[in-house]
C-alpha atoms as a PDB file:
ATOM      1  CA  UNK A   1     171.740 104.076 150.070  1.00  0.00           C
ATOM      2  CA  UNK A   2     172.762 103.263 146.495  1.00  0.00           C
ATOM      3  CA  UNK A   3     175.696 101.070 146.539  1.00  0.00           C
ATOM      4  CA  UNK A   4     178.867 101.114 144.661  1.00  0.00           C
ATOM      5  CA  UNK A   5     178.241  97.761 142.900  1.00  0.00           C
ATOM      6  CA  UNK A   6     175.029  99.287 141.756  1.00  0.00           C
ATOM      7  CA  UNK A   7     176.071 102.284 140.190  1.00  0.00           C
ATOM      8  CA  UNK A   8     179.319 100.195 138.121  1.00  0.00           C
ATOM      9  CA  UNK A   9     176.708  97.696 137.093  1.00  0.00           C
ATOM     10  CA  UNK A  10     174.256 100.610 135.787  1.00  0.00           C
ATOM     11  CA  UNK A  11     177.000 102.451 133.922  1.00  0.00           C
ATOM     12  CA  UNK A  12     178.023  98.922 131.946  1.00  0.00           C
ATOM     13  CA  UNK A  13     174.638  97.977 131.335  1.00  0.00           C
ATOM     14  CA  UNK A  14     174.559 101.398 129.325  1.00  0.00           C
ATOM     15  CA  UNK A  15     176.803  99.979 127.017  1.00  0.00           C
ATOM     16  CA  UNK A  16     176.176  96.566 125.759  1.00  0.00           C
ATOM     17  CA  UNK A  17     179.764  96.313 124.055  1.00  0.00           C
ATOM     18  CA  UNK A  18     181.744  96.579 127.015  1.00  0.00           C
ATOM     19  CA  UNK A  19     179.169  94.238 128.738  1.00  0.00           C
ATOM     20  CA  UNK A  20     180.361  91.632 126.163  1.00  0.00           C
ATOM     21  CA  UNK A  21     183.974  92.448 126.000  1.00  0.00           C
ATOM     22  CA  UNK A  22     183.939  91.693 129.697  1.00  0.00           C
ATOM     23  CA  UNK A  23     181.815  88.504 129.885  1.00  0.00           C
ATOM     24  CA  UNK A  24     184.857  87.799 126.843  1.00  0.00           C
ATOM     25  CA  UNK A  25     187.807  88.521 129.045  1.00  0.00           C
ATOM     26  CA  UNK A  26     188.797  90.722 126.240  1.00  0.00           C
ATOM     27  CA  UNK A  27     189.000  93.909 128.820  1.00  0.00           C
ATOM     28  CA  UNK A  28     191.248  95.379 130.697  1.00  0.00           C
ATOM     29  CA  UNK A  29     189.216  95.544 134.636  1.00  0.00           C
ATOM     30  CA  UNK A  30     191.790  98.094 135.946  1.00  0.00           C
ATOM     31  CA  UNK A  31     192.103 100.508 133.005  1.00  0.00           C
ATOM     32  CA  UNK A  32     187.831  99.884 132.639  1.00  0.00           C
ATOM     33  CA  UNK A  33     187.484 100.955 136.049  1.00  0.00           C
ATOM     34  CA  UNK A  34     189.725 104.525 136.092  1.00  0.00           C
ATOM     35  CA  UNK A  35     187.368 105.760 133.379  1.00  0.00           C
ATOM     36  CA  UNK A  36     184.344 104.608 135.125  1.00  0.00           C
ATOM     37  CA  UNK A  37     185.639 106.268 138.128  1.00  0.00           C
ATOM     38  CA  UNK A  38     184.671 109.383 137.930  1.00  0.00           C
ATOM     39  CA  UNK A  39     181.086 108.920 136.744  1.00  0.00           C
ATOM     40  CA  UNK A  40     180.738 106.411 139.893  1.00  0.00           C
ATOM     41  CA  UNK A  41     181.975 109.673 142.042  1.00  0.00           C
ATOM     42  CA  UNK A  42     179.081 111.900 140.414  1.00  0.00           C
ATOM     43  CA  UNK A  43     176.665 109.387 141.064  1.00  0.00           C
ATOM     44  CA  UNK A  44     177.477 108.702 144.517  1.00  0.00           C
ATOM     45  CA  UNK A  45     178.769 112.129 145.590  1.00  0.00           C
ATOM     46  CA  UNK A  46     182.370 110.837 147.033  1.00  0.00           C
ATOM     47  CA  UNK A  47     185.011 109.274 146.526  1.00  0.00           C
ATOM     48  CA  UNK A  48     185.607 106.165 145.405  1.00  0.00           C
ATOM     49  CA  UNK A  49     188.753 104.547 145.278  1.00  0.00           C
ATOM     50  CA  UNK A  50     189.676 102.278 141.631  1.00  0.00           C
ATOM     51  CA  UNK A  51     190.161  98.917 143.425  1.00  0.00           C
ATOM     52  CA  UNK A  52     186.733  99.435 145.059  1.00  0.00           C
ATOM     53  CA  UNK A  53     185.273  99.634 141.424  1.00  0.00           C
ATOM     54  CA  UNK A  54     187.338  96.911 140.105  1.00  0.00           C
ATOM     55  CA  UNK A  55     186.156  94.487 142.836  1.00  0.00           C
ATOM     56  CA  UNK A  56     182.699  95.080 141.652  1.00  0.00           C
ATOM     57  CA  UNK A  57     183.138  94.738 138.638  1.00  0.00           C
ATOM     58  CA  UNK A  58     184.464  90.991 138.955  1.00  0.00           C
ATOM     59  CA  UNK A  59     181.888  90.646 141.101  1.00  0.00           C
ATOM     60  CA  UNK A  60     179.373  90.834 138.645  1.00  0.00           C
ATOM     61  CA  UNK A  61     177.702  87.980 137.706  1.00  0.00           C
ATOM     62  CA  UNK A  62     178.337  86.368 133.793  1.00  0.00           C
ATOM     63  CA  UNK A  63     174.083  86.264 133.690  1.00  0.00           C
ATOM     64  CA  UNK A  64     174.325  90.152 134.529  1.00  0.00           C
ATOM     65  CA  UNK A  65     176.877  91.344 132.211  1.00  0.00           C
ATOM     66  CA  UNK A  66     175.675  89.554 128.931  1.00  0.00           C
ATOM     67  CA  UNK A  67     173.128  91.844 127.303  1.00  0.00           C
ATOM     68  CA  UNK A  68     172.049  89.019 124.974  1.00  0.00           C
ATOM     69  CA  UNK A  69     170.007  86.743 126.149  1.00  0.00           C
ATOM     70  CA  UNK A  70     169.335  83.027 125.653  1.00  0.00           C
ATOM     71  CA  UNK A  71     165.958  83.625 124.301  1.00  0.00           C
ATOM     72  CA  UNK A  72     167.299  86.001 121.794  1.00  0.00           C
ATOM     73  CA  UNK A  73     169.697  83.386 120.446  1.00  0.00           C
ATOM     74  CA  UNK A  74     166.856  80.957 119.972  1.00  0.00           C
ATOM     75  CA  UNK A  75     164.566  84.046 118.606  1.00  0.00           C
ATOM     76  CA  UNK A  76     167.578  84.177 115.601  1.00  0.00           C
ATOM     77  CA  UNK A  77     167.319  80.259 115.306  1.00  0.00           C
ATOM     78  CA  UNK A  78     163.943  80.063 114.086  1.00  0.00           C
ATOM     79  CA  UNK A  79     164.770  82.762 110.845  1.00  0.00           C
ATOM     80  CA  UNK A  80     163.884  81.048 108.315  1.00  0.00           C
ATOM     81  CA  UNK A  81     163.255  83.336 105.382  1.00  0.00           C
ATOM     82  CA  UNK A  82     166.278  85.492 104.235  1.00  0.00           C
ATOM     83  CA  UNK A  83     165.859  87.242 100.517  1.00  0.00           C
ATOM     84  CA  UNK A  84     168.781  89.234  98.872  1.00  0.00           C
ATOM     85  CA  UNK A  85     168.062  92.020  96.062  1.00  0.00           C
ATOM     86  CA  UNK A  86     170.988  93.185  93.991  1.00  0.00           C
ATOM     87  CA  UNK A  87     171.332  95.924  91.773  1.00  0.00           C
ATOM     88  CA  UNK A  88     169.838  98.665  93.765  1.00  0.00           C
ATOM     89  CA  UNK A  89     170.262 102.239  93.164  1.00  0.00           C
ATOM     90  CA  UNK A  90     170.191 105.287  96.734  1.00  0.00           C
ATOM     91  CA  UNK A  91     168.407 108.849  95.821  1.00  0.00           C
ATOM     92  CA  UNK A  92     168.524 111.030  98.714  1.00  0.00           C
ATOM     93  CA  UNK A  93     166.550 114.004  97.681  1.00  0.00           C
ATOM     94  CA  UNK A  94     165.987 117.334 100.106  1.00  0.00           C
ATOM     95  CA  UNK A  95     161.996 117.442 100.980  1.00  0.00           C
ATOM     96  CA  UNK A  96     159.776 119.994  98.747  1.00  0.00           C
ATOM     97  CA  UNK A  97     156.253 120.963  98.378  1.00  0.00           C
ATOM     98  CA  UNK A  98     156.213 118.711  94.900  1.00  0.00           C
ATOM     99  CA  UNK A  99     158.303 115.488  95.978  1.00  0.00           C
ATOM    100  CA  UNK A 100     155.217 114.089  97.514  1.00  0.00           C
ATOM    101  CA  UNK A 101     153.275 114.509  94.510  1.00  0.00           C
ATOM    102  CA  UNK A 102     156.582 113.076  92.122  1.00  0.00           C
ATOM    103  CA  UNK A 103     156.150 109.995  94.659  1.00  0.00           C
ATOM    104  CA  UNK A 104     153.237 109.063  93.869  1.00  0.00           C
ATOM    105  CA  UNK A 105     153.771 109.192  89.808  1.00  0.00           C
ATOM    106  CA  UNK A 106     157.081 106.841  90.120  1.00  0.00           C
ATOM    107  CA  UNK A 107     154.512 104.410  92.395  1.00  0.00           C
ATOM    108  CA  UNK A 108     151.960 104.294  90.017  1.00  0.00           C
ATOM    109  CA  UNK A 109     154.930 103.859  87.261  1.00  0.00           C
ATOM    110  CA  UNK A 110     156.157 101.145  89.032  1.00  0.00           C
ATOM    111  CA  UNK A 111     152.452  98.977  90.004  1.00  0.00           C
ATOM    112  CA  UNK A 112     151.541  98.984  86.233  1.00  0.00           C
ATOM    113  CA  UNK A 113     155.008  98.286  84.264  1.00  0.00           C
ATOM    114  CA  UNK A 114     157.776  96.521  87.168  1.00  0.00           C
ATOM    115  CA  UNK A 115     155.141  95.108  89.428  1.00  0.00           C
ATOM    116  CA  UNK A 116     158.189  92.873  90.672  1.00  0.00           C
ATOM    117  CA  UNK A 117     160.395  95.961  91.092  1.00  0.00           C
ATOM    118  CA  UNK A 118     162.228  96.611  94.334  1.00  0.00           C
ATOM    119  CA  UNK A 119     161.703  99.937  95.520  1.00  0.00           C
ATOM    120  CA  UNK A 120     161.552 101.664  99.455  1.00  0.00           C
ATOM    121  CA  UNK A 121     160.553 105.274 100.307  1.00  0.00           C
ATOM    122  CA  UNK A 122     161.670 107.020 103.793  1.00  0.00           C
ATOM    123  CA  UNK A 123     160.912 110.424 104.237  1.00  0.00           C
ATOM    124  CA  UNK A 124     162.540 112.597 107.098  1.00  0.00           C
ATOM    125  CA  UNK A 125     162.244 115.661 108.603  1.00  0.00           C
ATOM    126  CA  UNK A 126     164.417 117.347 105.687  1.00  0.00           C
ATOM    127  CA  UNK A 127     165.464 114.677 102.973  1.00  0.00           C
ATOM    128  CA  UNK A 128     163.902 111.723 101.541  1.00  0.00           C
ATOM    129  CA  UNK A 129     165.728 108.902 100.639  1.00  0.00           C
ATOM    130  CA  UNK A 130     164.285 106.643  97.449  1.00  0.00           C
ATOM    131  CA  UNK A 131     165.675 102.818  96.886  1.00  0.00           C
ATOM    132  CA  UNK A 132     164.724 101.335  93.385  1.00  0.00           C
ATOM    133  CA  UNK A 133     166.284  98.598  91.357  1.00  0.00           C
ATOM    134  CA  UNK A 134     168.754 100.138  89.180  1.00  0.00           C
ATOM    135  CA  UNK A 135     166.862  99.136  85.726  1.00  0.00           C
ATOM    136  CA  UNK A 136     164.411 102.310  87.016  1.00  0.00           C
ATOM    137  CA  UNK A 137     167.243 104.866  87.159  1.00  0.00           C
ATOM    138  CA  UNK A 138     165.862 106.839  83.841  1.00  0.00           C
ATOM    139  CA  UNK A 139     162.512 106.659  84.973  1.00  0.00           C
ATOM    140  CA  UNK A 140     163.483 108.893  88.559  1.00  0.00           C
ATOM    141  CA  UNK A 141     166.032 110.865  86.886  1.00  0.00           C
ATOM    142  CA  UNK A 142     162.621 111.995  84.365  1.00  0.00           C
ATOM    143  CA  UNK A 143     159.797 111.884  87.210  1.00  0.00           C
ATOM    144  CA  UNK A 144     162.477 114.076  89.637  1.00  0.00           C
ATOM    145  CA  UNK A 145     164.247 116.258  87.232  1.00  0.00           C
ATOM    146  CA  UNK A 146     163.752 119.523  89.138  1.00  0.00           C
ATOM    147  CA  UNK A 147     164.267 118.167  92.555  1.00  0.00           C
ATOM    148  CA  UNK A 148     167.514 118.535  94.638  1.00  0.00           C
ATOM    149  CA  UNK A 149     169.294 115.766  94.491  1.00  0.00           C
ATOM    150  CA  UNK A 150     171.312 115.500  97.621  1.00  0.00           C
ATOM    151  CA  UNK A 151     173.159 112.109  97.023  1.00  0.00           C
ATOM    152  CA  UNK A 152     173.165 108.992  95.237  1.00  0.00           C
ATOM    153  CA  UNK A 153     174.671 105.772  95.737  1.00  0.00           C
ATOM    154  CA  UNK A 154     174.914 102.606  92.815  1.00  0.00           C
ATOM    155  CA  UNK A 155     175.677  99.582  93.189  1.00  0.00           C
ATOM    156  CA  UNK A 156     174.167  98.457  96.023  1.00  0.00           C
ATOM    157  CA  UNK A 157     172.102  95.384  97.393  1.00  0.00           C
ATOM    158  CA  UNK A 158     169.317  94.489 100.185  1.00  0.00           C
ATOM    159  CA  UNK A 159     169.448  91.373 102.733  1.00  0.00           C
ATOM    160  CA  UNK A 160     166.194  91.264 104.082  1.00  0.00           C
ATOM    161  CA  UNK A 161     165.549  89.044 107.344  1.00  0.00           C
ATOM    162  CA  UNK A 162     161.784  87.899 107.915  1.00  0.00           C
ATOM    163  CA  UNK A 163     161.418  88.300 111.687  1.00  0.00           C
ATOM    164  CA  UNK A 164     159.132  85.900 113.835  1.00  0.00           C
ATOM    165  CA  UNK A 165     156.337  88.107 114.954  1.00  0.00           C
ATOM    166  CA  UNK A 166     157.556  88.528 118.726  1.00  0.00           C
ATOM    167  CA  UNK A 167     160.284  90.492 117.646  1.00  0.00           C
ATOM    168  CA  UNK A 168     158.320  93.662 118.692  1.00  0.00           C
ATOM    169  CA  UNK A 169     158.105  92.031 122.323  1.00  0.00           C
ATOM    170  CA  UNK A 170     161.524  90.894 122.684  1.00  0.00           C
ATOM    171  CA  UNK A 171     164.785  93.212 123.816  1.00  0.00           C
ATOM    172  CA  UNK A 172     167.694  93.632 121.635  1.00  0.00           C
ATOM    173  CA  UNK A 173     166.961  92.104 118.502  1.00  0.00           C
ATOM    174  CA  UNK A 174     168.336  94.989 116.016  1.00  0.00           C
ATOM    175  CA  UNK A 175     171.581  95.109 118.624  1.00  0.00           C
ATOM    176  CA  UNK A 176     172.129  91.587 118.113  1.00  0.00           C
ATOM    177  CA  UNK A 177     172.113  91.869 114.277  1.00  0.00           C
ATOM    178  CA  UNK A 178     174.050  95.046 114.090  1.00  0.00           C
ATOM    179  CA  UNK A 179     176.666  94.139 116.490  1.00  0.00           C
ATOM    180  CA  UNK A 180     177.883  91.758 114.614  1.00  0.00           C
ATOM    181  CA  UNK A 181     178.290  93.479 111.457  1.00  0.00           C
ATOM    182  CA  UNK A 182     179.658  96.088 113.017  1.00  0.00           C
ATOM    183  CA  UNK A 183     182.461  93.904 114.440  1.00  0.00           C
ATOM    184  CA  UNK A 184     182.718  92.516 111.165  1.00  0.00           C
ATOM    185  CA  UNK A 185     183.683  96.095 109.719  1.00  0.00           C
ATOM    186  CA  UNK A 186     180.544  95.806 107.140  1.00  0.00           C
ATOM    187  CA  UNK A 187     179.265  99.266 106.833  1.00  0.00           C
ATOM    188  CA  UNK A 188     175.232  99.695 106.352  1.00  0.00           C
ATOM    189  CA  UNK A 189     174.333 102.559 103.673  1.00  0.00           C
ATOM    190  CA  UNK A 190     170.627 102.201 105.146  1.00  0.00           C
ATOM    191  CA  UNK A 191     168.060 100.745 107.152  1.00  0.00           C
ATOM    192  CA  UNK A 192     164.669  99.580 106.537  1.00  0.00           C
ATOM    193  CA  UNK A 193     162.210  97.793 108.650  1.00  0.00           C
ATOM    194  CA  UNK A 194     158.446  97.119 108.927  1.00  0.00           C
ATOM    195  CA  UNK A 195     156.984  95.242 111.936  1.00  0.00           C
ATOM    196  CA  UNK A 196     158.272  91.672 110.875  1.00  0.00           C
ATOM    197  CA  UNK A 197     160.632  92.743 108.497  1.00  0.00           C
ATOM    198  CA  UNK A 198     164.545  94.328 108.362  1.00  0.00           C
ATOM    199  CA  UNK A 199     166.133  95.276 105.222  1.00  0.00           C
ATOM    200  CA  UNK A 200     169.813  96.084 105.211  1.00  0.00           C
ATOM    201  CA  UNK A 201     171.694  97.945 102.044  1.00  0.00           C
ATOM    202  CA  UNK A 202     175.076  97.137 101.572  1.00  0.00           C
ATOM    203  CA  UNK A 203     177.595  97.689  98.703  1.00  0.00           C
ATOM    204  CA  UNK A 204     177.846  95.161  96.454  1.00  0.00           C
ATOM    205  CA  UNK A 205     180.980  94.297  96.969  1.00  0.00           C
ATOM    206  CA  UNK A 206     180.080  93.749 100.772  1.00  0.00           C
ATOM    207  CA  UNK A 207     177.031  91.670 100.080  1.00  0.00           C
ATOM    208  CA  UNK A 208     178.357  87.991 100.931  1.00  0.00           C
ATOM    209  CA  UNK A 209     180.585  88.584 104.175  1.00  0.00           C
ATOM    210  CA  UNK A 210     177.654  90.447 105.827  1.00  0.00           C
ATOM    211  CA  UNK A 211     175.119  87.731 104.101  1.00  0.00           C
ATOM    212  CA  UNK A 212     177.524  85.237 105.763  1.00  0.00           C
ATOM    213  CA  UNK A 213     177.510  87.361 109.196  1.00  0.00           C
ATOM    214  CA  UNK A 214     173.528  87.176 109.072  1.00  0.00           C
ATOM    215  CA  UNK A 215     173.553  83.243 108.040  1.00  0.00           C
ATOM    216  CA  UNK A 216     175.613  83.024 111.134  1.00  0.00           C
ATOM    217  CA  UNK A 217     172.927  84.479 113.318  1.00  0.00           C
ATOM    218  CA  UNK A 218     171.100  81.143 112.948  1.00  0.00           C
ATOM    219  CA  UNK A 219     174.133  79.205 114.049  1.00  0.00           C
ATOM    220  CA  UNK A 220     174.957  81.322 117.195  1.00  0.00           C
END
């Protein structure tokens, strides 16, 4: 029979911040445990009374609650390649039978005249978002004209970490560098990652407290 220490230490393991607010002492146990409550009832099927749940939860051990490891600490320590771009432009454009075809005229654009250009292409199910350096703005407005144009964002820049290669073996890397920018109040406009590679866009204006927050990986 499932026990009630069990089913508390499922529900925090679903969410890694509280796991590390409580490892911090930065929690309130009681008021943590009357919201837990009733999911602890559902999963049991009875009652279960707060103090119960509050006694497991300081029960659990500081090796169970972190959701960080050791090893992924030491995985951060060995980062030893960190490049920043500036001057980045953000076209978000809705998908069309021609945008494909418009893609492949601004790559061939770019390969023979700003071989050293920065540039990143993610297509969704409905929109496709385009990243160039700013200096190439003319050249999409020309090769897209036509297109609907569902955003774009100036001023940006790119942090870009070069992962070890057993980051695609190893749990919680991209929660350990997002966590901490997002406690940092650092908002991301995107995302982009390859298997040993993870590119962040930022405003400008945000680009050296989350460039310090990723330095600070290495430190941690």
């Amino acid at each position: 029979m499932i026990k009630i220490a069990e089913v508390v230490e499922q529900l925090i393991r679903q969410s890694p911040f509280i796991s590390e607010a409580i490892n911090d002492g930065l929690i309130n146990v009681s008021a943590l445990a009357r919201r837990l409550q009733t999911d602890v009832e559902k999963l049991l099927g009875k009652p279960v009374k707060s103090g119960a749940i509050i006694m497991a939860i300081n029960r659990l051990q500081t090796g169970e609650l972190m959701f960080i490891e050791k090893n992924i600490r030491q995985f951060f320590q060995q980062l030893s390649d960190i490049s920043v771009r500036s001057n980045l432009s953000d076209y978000t454009f809705q998908n069309s039978d021609t945008l494909l075809q418009k893609q492949v005229r601004l790559l061939a654009m770019i390969s023979q005249d700003f071989p050293n250009a920065f540039y990143s292409f993610s297509q969704g199910v409905g929109e496709t978002t385009i990243i160039v350096t700013n200096s190439l703005d003319e050249q999409v407005d020309q090769i897209f004209e036509g297109e609907k144009q569902l955003d774009k964002e100036s001023q940006l820049s790119a942090i870009t970490l070069m992962l070890p290669i057993e980051n695609r073996n190893l749990y919680g890397v991209y929660y350990y560098i997002l966590k901490d920018l997002a406690w940092q109040g650092i908002n991301l406009v995107e995302l982009i990652s390859t298997s040993n590679e993870f590119t962040l866009i930022v405003s400008d204006e945000d680009l050296d407290h989350a460039f310090s927050v990723i330095m600070g990986l290495r430190k941690a």
